[in-house]
Protein backbone atom coordinates (compact mmCIF):
# COMPACT_ATOMS: atom_id res chain seq x y z
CA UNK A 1 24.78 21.90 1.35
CA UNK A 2 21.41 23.23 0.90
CA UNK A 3 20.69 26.22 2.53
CA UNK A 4 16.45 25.33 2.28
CA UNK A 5 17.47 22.03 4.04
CA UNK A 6 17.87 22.31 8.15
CA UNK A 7 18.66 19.14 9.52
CA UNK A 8 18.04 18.45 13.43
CA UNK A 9 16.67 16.20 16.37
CA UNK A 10 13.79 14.72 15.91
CA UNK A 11 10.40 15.95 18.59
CA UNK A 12 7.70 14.09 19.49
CA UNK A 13 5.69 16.31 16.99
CA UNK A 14 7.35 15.37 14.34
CA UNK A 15 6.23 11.36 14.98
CA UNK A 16 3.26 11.22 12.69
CA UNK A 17 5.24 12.63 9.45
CA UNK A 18 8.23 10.21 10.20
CA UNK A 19 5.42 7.05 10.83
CA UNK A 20 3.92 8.28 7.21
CA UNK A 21 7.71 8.22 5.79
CA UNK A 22 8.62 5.33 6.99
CA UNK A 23 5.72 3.57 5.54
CA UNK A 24 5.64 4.74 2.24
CA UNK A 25 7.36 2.30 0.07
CA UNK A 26 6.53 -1.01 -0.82
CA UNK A 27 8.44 -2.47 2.18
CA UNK A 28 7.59 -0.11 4.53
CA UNK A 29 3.86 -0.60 4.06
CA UNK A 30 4.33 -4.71 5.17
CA UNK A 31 6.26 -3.51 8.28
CA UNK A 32 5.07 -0.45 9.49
CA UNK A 33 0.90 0.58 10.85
CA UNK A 34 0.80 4.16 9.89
CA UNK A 35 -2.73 5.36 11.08
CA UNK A 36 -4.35 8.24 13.27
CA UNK A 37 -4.16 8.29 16.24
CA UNK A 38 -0.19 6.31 16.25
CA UNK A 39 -0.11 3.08 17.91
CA UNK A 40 1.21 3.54 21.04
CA UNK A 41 4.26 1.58 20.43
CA UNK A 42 5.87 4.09 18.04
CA UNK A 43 5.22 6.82 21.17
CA UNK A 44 7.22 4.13 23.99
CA UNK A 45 10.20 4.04 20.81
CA UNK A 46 10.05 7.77 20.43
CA UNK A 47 10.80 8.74 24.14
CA UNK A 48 13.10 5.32 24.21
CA UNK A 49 15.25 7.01 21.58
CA UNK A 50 14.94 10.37 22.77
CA UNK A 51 16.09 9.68 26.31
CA UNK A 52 19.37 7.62 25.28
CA UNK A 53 22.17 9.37 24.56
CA UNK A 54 23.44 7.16 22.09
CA UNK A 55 20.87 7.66 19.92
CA UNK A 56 19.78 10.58 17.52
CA UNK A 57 16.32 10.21 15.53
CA UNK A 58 17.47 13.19 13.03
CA UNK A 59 14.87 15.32 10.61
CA UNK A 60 15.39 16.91 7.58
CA UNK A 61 13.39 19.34 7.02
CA UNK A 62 12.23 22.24 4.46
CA UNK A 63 10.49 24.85 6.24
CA UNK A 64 8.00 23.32 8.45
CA UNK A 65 7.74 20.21 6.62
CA UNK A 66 9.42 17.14 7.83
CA UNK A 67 11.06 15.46 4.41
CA UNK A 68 13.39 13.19 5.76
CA UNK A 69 14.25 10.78 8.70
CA UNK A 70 17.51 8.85 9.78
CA UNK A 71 18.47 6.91 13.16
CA UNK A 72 21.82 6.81 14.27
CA UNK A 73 23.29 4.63 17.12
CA UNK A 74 26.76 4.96 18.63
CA UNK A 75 28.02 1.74 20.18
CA UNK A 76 31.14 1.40 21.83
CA UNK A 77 32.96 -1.63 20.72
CA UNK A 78 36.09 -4.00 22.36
CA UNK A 79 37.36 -4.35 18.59
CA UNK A 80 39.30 -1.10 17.23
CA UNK A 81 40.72 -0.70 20.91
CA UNK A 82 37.86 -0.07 22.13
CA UNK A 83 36.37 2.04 19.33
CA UNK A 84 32.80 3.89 18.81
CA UNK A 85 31.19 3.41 15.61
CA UNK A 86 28.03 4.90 13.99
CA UNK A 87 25.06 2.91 12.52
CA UNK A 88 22.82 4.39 10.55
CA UNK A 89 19.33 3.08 10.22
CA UNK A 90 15.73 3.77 9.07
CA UNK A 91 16.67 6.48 6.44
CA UNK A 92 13.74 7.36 4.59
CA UNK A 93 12.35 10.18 2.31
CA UNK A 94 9.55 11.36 1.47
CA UNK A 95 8.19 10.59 -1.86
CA UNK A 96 7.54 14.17 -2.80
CA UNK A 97 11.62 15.21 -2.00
CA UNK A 98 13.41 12.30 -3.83
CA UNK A 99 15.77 12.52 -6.00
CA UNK A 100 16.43 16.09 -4.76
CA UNK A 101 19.83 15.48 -2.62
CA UNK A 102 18.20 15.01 0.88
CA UNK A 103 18.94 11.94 1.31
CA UNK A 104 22.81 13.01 0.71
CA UNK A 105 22.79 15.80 3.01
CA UNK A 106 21.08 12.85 5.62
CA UNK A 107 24.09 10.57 5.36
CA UNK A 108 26.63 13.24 5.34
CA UNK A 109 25.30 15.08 8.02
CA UNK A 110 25.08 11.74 10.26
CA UNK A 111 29.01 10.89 8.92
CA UNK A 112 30.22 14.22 10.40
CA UNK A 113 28.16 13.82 13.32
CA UNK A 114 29.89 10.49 13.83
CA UNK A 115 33.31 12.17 13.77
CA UNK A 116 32.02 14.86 16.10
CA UNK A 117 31.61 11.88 18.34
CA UNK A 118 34.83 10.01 18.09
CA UNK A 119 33.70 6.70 15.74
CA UNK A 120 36.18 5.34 13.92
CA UNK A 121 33.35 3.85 11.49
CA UNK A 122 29.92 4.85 9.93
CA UNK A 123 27.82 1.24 8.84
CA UNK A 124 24.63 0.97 7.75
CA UNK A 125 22.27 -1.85 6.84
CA UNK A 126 19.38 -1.43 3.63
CA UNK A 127 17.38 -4.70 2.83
CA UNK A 128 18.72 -6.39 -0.66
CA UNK A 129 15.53 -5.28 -1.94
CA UNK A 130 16.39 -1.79 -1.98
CA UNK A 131 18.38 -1.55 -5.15
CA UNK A 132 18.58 2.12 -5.78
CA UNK A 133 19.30 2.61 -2.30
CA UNK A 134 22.26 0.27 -2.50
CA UNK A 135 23.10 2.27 -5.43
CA UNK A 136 23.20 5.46 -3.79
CA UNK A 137 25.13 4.58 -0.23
CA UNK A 138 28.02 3.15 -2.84
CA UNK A 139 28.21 6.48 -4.38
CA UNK A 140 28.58 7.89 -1.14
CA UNK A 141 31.62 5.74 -0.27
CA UNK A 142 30.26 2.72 1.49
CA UNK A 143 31.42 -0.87 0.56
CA UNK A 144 29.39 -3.98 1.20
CA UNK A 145 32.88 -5.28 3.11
CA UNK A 146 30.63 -7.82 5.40
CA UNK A 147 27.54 -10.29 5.19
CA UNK A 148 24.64 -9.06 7.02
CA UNK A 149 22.44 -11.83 8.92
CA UNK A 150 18.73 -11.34 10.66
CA UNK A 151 16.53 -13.45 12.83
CA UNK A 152 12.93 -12.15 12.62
CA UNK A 153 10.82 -13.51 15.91
């Protein structure tokens, strides 16, 4: 583990740096509206997220800057006798801090964190678009076992 690296809950003053994240890639600019001041809708999410226990918006951070972002949601489930499992979504780095093991200590931190919690599984979607991140959350451990499906409204 990094010792530079503290990993923790996400605050509301961290939004703006994990809007900019999230939108800087070639996908994220199509889906996300990073501008000053925020939309308002990313402020209702925030306090959504914040306010339910079974969810985490988690920070990586390096000093006081904010260089990484995951969500993770824990859902019970009837299947598994009535097991928990962890999804992790929306994990994104920033572009000055790939490449230099954050996103690793992201995903592991959010596996143990599952445990901590009593899921029997850790899943995670990343579009098919996303090559290297494919790439990387294989070399972690995780198999494509399943076929993902969307419906966009």
């Amino acid at each position: 583990m990094n010792k530079e690296i503290i990993i923790r809950v996400a605050i509301e003053q961290d939004l703006d740096s994990i809007v900019e994240m999230l939108a800087d890639d070639e996908l994220g600019r199509q889906r996300e509206n990073y501008q000053q001041p925020l939309p308002e809708a990313y402020k209702k999410a925030f306090y959504t997220i914040a306010s339910d226990p079974n969810n985490e918006l988690v920070v990586a951070c390096k000093g006081n800057e904010i260089i990484g972002v995951q969500q993770i949601t824990y859902t019970p489930y009837l299947t598994y006798r009535g097991g928990w499992r962890a999804t992790i979504e929306g994990v994104r780095i920033s572009s000055s801090s790939r490449g230099e093991g954050v996103g690793t200590e992201l995903i592991q931190w959010a596996i143990e964190r599952a445990k901590t919690r009593g899921c029997h599984l850790v899943q995670l979607t990343t579009d098919k678009k996303r090559e290297d991140a494919l790439r990387f959350y294989e070399r972690l451990g995780f198999k494509a076992t399943h076929e993902g499906l969307k419906l966009h409204f």
